[in-house]
PDB file of N, CA and C in Angstrom:
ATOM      1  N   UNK A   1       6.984  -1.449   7.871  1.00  0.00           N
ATOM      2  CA  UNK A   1       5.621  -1.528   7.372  1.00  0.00           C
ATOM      3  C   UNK A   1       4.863  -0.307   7.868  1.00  0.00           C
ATOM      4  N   UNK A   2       4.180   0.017   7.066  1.00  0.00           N
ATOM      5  CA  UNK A   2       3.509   1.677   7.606  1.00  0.00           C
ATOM      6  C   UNK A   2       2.207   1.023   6.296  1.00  0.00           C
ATOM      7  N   UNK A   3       0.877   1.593   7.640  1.00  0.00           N
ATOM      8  CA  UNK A   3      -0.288   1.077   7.082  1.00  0.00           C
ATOM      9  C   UNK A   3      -1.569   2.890   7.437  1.00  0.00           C
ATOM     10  N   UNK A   4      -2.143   3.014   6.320  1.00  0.00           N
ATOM     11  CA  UNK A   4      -2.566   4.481   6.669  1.00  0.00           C
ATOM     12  C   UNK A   4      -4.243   3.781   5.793  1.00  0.00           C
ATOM     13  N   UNK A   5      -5.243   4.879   7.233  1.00  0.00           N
ATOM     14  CA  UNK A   5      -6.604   4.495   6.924  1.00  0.00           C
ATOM     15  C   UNK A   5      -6.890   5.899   6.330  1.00  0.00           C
ATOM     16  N   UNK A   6      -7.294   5.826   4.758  1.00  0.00           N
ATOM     17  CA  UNK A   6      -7.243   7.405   4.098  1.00  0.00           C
ATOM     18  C   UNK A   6      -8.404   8.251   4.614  1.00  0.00           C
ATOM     19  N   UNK A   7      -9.481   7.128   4.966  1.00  0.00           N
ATOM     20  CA  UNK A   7     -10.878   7.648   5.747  1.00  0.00           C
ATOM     21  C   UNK A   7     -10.615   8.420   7.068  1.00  0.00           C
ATOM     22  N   UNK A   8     -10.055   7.831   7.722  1.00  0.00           N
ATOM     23  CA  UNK A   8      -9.496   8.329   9.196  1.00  0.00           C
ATOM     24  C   UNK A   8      -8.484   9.465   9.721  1.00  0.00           C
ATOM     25  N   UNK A   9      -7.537   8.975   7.903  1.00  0.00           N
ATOM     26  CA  UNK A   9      -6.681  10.191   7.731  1.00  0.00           C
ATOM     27  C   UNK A   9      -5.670   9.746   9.027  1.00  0.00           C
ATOM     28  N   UNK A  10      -5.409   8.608   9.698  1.00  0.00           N
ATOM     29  CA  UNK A  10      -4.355   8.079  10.152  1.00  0.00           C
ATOM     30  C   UNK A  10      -3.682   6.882  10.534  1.00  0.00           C
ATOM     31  N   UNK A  11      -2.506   7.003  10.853  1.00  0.00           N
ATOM     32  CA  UNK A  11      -1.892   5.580  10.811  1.00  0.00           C
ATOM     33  C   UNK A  11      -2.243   4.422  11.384  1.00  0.00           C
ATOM     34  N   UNK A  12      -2.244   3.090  11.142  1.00  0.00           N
ATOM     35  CA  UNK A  12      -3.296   2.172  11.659  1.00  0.00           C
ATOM     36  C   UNK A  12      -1.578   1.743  12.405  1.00  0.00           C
ATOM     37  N   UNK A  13      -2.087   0.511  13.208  1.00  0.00           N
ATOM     38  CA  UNK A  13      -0.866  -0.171  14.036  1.00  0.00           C
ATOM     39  C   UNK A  13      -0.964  -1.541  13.566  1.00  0.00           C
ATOM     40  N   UNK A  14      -2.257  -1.999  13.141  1.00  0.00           N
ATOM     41  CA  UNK A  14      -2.326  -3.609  13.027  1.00  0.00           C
ATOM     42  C   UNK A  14      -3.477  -3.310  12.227  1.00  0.00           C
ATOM     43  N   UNK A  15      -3.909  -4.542  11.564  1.00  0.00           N
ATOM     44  CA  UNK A  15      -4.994  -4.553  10.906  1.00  0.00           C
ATOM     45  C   UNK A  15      -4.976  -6.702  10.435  1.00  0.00           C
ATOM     46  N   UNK A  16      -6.286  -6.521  10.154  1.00  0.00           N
ATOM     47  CA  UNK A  16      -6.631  -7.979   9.512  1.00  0.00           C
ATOM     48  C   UNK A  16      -7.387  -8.249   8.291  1.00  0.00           C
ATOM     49  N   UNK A  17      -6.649  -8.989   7.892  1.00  0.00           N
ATOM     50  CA  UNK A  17      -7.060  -8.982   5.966  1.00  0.00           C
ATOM     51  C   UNK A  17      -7.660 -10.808   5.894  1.00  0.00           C
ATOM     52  N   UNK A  18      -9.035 -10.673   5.591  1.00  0.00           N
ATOM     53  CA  UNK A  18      -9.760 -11.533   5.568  1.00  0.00           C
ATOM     54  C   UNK A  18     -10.387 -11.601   3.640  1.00  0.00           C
ATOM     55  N   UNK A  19      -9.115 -12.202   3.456  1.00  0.00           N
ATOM     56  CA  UNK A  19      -9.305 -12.177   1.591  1.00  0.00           C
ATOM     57  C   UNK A  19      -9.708 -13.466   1.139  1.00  0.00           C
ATOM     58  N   UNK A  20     -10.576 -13.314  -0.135  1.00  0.00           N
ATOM     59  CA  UNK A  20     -10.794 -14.785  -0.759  1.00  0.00           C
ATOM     60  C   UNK A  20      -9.640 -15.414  -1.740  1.00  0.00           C
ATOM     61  N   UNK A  21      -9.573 -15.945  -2.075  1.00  0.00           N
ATOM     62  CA  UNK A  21      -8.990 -17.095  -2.713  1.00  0.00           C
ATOM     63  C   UNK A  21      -7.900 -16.007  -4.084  1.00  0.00           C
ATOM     64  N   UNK A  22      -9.512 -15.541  -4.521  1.00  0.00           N
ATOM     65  CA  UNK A  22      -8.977 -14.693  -6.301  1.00  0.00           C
ATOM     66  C   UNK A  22      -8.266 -13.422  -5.594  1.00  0.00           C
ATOM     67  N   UNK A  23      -8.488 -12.332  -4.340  1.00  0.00           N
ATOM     68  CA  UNK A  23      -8.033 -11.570  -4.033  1.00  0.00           C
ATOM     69  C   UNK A  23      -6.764 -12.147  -3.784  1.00  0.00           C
ATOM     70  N   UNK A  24      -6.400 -13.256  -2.636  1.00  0.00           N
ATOM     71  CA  UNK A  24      -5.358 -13.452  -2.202  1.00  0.00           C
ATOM     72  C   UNK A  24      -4.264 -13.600  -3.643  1.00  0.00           C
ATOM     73  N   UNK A  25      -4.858 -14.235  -4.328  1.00  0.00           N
ATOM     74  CA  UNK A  25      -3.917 -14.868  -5.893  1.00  0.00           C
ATOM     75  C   UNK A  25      -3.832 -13.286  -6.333  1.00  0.00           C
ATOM     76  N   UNK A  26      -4.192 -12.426  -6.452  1.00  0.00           N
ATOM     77  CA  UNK A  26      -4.331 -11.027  -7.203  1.00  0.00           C
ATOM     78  C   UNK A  26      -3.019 -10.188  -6.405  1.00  0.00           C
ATOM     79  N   UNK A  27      -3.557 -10.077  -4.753  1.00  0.00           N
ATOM     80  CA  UNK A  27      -2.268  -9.836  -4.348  1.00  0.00           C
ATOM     81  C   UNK A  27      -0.799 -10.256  -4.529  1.00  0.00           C
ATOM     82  N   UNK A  28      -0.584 -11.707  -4.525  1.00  0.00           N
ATOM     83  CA  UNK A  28       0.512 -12.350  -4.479  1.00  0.00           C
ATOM     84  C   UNK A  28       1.142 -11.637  -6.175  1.00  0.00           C
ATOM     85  N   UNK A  29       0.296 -12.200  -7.325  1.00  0.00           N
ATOM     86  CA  UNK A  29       0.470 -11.540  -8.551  1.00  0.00           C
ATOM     87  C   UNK A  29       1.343  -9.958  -8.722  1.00  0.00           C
ATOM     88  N   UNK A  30       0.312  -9.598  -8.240  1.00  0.00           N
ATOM     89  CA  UNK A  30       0.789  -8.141  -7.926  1.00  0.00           C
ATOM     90  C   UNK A  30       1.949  -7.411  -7.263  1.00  0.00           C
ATOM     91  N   UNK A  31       2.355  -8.307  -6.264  1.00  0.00           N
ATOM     92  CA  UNK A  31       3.463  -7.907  -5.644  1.00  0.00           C
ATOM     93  C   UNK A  31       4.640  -8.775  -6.001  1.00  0.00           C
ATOM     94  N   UNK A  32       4.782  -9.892  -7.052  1.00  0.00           N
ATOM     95  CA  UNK A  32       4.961 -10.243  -7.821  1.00  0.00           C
ATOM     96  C   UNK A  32       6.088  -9.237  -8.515  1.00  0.00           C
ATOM     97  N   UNK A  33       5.197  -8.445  -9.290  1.00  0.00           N
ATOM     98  CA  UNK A  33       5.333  -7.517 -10.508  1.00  0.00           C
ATOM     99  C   UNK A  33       6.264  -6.526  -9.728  1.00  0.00           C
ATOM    100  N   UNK A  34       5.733  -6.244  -8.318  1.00  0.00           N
ATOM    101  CA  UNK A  34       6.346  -4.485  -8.128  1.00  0.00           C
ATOM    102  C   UNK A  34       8.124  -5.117  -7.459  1.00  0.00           C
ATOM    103  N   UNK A  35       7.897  -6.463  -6.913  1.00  0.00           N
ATOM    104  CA  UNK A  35       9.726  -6.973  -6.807  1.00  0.00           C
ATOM    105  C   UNK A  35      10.564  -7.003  -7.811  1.00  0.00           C
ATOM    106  N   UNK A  36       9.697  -7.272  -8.953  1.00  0.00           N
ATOM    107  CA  UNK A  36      11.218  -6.924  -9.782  1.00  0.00           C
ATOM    108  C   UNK A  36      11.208  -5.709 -10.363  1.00  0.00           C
ATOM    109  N   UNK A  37      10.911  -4.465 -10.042  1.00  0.00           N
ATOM    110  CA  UNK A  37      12.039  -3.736 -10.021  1.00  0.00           C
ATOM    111  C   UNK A  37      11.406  -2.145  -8.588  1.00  0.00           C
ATOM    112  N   UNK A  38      11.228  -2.855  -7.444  1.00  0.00           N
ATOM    113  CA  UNK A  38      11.202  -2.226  -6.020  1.00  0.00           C
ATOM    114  C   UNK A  38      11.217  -0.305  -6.112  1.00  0.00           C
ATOM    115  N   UNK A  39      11.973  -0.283  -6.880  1.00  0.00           N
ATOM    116  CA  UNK A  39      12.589   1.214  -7.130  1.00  0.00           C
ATOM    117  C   UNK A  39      11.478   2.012  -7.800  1.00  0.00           C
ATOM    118  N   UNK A  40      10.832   1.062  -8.534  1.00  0.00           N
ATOM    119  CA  UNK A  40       9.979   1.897  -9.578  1.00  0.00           C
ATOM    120  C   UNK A  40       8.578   2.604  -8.543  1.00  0.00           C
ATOM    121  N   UNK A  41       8.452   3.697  -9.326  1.00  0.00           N
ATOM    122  CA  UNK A  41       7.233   4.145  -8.745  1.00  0.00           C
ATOM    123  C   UNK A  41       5.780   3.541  -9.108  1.00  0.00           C
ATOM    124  N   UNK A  42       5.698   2.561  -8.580  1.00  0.00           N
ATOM    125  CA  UNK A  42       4.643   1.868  -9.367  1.00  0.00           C
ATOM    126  C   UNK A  42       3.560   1.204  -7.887  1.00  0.00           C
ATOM    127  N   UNK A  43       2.619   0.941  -8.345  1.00  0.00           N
ATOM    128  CA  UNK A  43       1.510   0.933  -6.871  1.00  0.00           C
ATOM    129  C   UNK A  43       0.545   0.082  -7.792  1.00  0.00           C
ATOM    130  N   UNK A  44      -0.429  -0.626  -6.577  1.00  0.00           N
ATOM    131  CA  UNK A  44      -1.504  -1.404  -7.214  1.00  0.00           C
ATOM    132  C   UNK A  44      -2.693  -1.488  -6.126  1.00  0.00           C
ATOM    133  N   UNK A  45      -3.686  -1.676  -6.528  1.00  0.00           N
ATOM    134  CA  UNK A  45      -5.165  -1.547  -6.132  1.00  0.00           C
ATOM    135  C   UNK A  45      -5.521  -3.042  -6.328  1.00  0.00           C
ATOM    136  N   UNK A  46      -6.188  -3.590  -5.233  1.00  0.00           N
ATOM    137  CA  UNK A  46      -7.177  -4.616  -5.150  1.00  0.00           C
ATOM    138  C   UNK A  46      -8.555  -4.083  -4.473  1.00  0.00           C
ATOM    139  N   UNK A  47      -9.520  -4.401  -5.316  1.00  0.00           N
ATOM    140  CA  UNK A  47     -10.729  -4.078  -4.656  1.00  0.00           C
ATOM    141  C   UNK A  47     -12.065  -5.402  -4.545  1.00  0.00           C
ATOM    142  N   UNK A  48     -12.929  -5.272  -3.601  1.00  0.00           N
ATOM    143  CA  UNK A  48     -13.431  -6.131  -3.325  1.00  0.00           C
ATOM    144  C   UNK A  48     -14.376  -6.222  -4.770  1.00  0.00           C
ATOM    145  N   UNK A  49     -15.193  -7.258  -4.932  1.00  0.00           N
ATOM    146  CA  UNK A  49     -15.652  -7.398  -6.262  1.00  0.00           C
ATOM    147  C   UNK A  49     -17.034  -7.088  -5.896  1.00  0.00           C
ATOM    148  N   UNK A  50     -17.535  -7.133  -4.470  1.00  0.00           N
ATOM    149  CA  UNK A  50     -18.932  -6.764  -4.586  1.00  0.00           C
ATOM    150  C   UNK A  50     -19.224  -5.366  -3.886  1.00  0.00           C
ATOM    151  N   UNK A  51     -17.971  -4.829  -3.506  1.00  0.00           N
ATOM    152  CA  UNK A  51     -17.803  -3.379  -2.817  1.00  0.00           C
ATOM    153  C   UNK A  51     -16.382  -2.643  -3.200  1.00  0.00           C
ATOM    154  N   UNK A  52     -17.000  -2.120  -4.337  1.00  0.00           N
ATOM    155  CA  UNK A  52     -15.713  -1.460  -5.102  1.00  0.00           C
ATOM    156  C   UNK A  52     -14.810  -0.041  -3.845  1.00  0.00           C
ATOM    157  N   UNK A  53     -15.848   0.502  -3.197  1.00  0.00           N
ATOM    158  CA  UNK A  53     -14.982   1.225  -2.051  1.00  0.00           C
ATOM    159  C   UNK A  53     -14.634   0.286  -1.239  1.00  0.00           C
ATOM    160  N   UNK A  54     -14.526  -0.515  -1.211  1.00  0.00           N
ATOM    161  CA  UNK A  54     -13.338  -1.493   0.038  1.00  0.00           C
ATOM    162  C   UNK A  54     -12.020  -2.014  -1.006  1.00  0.00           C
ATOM    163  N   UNK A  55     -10.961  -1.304  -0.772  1.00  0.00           N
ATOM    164  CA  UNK A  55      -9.762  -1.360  -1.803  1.00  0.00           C
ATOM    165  C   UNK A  55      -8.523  -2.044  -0.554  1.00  0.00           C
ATOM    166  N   UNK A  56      -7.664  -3.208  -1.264  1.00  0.00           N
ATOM    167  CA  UNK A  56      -6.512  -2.489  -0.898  1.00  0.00           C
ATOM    168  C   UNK A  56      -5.169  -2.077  -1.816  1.00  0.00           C
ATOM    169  N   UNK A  57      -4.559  -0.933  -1.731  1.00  0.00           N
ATOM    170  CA  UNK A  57      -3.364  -0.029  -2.111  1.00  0.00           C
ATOM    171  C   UNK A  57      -2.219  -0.869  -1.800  1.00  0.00           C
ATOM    172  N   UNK A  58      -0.979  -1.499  -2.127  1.00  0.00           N
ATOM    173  CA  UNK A  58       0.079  -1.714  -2.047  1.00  0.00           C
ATOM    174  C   UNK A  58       1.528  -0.909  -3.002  1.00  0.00           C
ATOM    175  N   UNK A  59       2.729  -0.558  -1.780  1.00  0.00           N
ATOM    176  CA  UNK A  59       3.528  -0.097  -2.690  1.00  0.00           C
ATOM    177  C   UNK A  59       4.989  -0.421  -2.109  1.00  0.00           C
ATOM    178  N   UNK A  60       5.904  -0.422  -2.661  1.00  0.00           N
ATOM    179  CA  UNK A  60       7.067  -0.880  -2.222  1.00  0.00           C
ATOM    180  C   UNK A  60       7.775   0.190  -2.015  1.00  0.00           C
ATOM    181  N   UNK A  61       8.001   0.462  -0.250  1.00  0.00           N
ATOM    182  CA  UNK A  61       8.730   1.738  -0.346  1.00  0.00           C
ATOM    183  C   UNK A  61      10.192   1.373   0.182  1.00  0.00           C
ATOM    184  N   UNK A  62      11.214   2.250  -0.585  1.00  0.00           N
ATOM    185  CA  UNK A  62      12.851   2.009  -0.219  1.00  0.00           C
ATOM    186  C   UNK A  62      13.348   3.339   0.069  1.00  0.00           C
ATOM    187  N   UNK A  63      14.717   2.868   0.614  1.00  0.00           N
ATOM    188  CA  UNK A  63      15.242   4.102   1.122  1.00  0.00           C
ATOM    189  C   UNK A  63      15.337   5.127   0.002  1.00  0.00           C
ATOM    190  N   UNK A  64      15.606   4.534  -0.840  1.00  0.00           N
ATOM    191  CA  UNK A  64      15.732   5.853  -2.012  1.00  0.00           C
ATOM    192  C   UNK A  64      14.777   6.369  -2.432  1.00  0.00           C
ATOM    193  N   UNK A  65      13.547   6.231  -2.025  1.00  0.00           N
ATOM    194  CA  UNK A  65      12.132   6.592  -2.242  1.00  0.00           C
ATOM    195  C   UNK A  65      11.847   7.292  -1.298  1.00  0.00           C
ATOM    196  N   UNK A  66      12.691   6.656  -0.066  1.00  0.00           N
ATOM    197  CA  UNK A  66      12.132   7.530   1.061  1.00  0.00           C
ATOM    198  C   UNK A  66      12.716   9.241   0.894  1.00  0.00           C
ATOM    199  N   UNK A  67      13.985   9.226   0.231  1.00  0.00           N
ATOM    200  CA  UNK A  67      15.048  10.296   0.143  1.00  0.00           C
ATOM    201  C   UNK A  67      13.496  11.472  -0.162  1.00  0.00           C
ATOM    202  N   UNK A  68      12.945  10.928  -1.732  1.00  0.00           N
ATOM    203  CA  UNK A  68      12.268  12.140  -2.163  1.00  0.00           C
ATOM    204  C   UNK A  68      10.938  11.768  -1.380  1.00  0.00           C
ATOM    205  N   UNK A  69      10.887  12.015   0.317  1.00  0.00           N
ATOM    206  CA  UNK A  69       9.849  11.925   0.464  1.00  0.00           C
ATOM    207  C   UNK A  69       8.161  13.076   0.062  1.00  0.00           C
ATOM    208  N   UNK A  70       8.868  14.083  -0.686  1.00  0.00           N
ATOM    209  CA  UNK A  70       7.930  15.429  -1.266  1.00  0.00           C
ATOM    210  C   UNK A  70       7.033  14.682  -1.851  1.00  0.00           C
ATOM    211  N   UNK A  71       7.468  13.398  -2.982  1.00  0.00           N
ATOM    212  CA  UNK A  71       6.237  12.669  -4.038  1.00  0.00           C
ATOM    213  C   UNK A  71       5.598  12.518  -3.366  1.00  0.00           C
ATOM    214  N   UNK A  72       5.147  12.364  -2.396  1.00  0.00           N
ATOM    215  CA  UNK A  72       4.162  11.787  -1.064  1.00  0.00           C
ATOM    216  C   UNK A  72       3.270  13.064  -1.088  1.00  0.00           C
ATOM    217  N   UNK A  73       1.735  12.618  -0.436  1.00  0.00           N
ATOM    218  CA  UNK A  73       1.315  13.529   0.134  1.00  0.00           C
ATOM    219  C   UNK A  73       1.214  13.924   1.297  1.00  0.00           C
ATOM    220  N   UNK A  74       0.843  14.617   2.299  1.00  0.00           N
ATOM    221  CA  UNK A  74       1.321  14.565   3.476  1.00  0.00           C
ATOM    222  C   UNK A  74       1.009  14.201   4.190  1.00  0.00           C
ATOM    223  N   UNK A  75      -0.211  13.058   4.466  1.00  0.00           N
ATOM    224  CA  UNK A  75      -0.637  12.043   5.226  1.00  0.00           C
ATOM    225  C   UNK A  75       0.219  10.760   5.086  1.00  0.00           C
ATOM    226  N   UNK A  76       0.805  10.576   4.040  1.00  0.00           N
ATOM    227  CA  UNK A  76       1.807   9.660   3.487  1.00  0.00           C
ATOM    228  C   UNK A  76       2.930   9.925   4.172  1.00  0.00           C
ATOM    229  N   UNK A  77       3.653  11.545   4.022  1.00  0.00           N
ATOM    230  CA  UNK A  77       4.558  11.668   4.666  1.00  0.00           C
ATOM    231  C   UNK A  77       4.900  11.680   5.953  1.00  0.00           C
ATOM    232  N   UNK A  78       3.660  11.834   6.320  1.00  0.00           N
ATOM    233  CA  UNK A  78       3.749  11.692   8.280  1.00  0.00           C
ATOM    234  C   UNK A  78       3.858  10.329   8.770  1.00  0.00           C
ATOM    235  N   UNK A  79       3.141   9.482   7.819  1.00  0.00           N
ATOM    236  CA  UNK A  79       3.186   8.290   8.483  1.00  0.00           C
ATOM    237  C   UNK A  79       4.658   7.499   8.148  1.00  0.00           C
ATOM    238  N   UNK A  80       4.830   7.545   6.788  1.00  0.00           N
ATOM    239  CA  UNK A  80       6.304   6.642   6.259  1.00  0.00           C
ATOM    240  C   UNK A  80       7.514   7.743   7.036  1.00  0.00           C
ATOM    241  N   UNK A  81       7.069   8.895   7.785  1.00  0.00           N
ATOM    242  CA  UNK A  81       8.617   9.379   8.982  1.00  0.00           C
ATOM    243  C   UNK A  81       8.323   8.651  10.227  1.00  0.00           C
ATOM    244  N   UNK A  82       7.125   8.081  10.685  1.00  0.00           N
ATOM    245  CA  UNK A  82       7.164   7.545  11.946  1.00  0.00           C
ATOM    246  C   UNK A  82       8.105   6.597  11.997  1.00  0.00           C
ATOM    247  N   UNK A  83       8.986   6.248  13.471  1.00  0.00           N
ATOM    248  CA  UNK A  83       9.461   5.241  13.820  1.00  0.00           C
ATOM    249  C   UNK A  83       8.933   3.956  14.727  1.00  0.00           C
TER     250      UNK A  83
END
């Protein structure tokens, strides 16, 4: 799991997700979609409904994704090389 604050511009360690009901169902939905087929380059956005800058980004990353880590940008890439 690798979690990055784009504001801060770095890697978080923990965090807490205090979602309502329709977010939580939106997430589950959503990640849903990106399991069947993991590989794909595909990503999704949840945002709060009364504060459109409070988002969250989900993406399914695999080793074979990790291979071309270049698609990344390089705040991305620093964090998905940490161990």
């Amino acid at each position: 799991m690798r979690m990055i604050d784009f504001d801060r511009k770095s890697s978080l360690k923990s965090i807490y997700l205090y979602l309502t009901e329709s977010e939580a169902t939106q997430i589950k939905e959503e990640l849903e979609k990106l399991l069947k087929d993991p590989e794909a380059h595909e990503h999704f956005h949840v945002c709060d409904a009364r504060d459109p800058y409070r988002e969250i980004s989900c993406s399914i990353v695999t080793e074979i994704k990790l291979k071309n880590i270049s698609r990344y940008n390089k705040l991305e890439q620093q964090v998905l090389s940490e161990k």
